[in-house]
Protein backbone atom coordinates (compact mmCIF):
# COMPACT_ATOMS: atom_id res chain seq x y z
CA UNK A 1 -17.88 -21.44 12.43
CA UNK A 2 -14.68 -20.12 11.80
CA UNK A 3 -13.30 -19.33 8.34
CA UNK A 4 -10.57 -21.14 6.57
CA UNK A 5 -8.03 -18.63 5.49
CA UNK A 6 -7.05 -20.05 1.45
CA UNK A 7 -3.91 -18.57 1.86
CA UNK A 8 -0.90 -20.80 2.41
CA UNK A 9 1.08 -20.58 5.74
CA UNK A 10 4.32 -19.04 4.20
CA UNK A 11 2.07 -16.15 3.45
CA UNK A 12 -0.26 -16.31 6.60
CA UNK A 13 3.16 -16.22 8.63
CA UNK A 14 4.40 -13.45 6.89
CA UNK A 15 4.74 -9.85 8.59
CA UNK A 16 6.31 -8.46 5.19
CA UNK A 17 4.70 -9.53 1.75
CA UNK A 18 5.20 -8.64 -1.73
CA UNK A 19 1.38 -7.96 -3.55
CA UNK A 20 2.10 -8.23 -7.50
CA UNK A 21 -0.96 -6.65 -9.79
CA UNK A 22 -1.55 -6.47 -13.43
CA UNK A 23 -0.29 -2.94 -14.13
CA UNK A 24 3.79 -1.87 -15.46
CA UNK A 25 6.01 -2.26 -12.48
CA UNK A 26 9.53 -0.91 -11.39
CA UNK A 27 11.09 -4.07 -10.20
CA UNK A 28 14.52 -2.40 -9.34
CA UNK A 29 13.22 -1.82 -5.45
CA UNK A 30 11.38 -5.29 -6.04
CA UNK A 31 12.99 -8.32 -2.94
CA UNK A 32 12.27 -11.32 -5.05
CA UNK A 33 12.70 -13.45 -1.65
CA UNK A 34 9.70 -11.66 0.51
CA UNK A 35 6.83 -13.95 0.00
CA UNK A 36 4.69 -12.57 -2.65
CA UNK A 37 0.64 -12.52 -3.39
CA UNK A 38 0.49 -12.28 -7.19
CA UNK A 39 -3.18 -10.67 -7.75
CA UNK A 40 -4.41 -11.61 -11.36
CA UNK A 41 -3.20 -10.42 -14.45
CA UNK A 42 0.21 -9.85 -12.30
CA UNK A 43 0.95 -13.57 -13.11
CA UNK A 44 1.83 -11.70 -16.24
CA UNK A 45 4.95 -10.14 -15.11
CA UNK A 46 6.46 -13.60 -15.02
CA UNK A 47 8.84 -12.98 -12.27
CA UNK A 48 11.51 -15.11 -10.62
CA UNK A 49 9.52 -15.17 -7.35
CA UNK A 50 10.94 -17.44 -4.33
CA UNK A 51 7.49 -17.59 -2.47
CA UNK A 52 4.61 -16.85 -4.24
CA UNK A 53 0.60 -17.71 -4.52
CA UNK A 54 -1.52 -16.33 -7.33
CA UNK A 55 -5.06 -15.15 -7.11
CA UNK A 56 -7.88 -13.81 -8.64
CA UNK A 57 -10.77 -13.89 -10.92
CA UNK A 58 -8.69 -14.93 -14.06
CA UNK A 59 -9.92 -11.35 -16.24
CA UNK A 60 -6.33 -10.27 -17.09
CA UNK A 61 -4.41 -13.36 -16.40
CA UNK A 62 -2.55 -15.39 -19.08
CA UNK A 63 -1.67 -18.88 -16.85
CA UNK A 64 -3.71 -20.79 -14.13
CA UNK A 65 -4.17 -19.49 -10.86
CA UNK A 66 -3.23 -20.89 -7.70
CA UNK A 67 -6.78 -20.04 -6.16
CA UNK A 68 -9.28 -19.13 -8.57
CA UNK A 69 -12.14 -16.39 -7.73
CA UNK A 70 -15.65 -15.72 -8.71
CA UNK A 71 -16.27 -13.05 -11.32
CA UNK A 72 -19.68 -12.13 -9.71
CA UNK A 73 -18.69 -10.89 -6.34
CA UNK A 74 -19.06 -7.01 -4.81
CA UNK A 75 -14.73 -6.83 -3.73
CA UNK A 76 -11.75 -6.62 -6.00
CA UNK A 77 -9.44 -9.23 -5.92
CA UNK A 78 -7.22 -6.51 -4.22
CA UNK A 79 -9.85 -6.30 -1.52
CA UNK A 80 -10.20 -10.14 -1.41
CA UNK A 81 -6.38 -10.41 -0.82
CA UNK A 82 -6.09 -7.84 2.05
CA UNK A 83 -9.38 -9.08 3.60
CA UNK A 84 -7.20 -12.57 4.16
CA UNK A 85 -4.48 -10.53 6.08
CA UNK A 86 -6.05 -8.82 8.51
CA UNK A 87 -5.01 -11.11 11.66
CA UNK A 88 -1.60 -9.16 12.08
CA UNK A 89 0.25 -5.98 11.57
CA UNK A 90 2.44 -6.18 8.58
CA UNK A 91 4.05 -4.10 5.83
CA UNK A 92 2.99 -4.84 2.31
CA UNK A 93 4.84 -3.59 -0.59
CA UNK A 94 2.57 -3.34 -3.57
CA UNK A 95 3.46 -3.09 -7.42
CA UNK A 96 1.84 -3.17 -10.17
CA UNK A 97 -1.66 -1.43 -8.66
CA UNK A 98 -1.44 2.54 -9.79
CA UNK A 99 -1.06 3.99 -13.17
CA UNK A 100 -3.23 2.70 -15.65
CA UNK A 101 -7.18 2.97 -15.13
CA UNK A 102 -7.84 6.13 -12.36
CA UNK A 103 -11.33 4.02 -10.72
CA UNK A 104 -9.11 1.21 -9.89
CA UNK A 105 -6.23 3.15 -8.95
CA UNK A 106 -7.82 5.28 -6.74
CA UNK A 107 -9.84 2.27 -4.93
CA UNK A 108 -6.79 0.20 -4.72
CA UNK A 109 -5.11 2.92 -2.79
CA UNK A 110 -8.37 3.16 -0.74
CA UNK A 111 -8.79 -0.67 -0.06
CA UNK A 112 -5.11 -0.01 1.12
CA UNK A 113 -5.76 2.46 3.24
CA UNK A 114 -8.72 0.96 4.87
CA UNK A 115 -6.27 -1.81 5.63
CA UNK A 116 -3.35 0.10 7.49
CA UNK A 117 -6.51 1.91 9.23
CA UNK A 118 -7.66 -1.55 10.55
CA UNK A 119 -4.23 -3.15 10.96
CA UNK A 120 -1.54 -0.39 11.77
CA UNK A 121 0.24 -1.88 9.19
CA UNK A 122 2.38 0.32 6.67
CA UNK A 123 1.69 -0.28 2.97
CA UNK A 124 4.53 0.93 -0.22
CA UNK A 125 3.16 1.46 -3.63
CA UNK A 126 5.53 1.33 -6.10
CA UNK A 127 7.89 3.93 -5.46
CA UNK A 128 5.93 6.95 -5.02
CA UNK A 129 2.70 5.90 -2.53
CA UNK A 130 3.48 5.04 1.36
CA UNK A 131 0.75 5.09 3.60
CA UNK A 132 1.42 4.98 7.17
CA UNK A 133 -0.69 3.83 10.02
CA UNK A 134 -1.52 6.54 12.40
CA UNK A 135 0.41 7.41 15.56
CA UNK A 136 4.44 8.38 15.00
CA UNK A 137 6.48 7.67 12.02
CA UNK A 138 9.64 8.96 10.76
CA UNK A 139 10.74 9.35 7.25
CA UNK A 140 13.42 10.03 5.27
CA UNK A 141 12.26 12.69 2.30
CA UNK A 142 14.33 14.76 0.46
CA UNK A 143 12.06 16.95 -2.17
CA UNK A 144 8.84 17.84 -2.69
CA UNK A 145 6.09 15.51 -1.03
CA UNK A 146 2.32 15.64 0.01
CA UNK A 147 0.79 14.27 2.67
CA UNK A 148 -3.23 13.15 2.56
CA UNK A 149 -5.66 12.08 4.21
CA UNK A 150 -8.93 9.93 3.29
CA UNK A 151 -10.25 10.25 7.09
CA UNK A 152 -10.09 14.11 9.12
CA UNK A 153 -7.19 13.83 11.09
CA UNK A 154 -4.99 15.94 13.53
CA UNK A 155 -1.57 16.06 12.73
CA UNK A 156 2.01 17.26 13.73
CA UNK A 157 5.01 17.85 10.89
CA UNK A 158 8.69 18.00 12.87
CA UNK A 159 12.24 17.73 11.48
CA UNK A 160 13.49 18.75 8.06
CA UNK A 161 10.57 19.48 6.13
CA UNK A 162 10.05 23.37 4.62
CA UNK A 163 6.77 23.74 6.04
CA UNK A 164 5.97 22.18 9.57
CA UNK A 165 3.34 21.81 11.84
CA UNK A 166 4.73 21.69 15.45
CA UNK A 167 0.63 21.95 16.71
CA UNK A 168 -2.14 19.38 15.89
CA UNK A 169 -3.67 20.89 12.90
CA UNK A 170 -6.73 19.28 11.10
CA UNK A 171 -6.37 18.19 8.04
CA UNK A 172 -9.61 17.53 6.23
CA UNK A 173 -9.68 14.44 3.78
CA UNK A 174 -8.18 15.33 -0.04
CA UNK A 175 -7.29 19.01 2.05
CA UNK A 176 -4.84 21.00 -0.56
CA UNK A 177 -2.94 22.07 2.84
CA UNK A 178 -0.73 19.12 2.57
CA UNK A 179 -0.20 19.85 -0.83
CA UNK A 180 4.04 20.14 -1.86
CA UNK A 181 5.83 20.15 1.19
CA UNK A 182 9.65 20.08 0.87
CA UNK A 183 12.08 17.65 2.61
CA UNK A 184 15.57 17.88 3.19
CA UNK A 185 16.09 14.51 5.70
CA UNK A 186 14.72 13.31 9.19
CA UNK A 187 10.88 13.99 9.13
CA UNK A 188 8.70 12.94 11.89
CA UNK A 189 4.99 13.02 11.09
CA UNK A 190 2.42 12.17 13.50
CA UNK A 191 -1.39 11.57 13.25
CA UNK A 192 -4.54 10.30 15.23
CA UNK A 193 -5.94 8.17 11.53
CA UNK A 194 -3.68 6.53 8.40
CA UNK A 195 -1.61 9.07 6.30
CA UNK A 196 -1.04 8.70 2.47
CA UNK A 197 2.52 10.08 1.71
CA UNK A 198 3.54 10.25 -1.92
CA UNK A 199 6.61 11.81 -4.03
CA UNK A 200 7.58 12.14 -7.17
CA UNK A 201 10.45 10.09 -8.26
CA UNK A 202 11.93 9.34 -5.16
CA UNK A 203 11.64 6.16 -2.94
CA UNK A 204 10.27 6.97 0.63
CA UNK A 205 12.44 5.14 3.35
């Protein structure tokens, strides 16, 4: 038998959602009319949503949930919320997820990764965190950036970046060889398995 997706349509439909945790959040790069997944204690935040449906366990949140979760189960809410959207490719921008405890930061980027790994989808965190879905992608970066891996991969760096790699080179998961690259515009990255980008203090486009 198949199983009923909880999530309503307008977020079922969507190929670009909003994903709201518990932790601070920048809301200046926030589009308050994306259809949003508010994920627990992100209910706090209070924002002036168009779209949105809140779930979660109820551990950190302060008002009722729209969909209500056990607290004995072996996924995140994160996890629960990402297994529901696995039926398409999409692009999820996620706030409120990094920068507070490291075990759930670093899973929360994981459980994100996994997801662009099974999905090809690309997923934002905050400002600093893109991970992109293997294959071809082109960025814009201008300053210093680092490019990881959770899975070995092969990959290529072209365009305006200091250091490049214009011949598949592995790089091994948590490898320091991706460590502070510089960009200076149009960089073309390719790879055969998900890459985690991440800056400081800039917004990857």
């Amino acid at each position: 038998m198949m199983k009923t997706n909880p999530l309503p349509r307008f977020i079922q439909n969507a190929v670009e959602i909003n994903i709201i945790g518990p932790c601070s959040i920048d809301s200046s790069t926030l589009n308050c009319s994306l259809p949003t997944l508010v994920i627990d204690g992100g209910i706090n935040h209070q924002l002036a949503l168009e779209q949105q449906f809140s779930l979660g366990d109820g551990d950190s949140s302060s008002d009722k949930l729209d969909l209500t979760l056990p607290t004995k189960k072996d996924m995140s809410d994160l996890s629960y919320a990402l297994d529901q959207l696995l039926d398409k490719k999409r692009t999820l921008y996620i706030y409120g997820m990094i920068g507070e405890r490291k075990d759930h930061e670093y899973i929360n980027i994981g459980e994100a990764y996994n997801f662009s790994k099974r999905t090809d989808s690309i997923v934002k965190f905050d400002k600093n965190f893109l991970i992109l879905p293997k294959g071809q992608n082109i960025l814009n970066i201008y300053g210093e950036f680092s490019v990881i891996t959770i899975d070995k991969a092969l990959i290529t760096i072209e365009g305006k970046a200091r250091y490049t790699l214009d011949k598949e080179t592995e790089l091994f998961p948590l490898s320091s060889l991706g460590l502070s690259n510089i960009g200076d515009g149009e960089i073309t990255l390719k790879s055969n398995s998900p890459l985690i980008i991440y800056t400081q203090g800039q917004s990857l486009t």
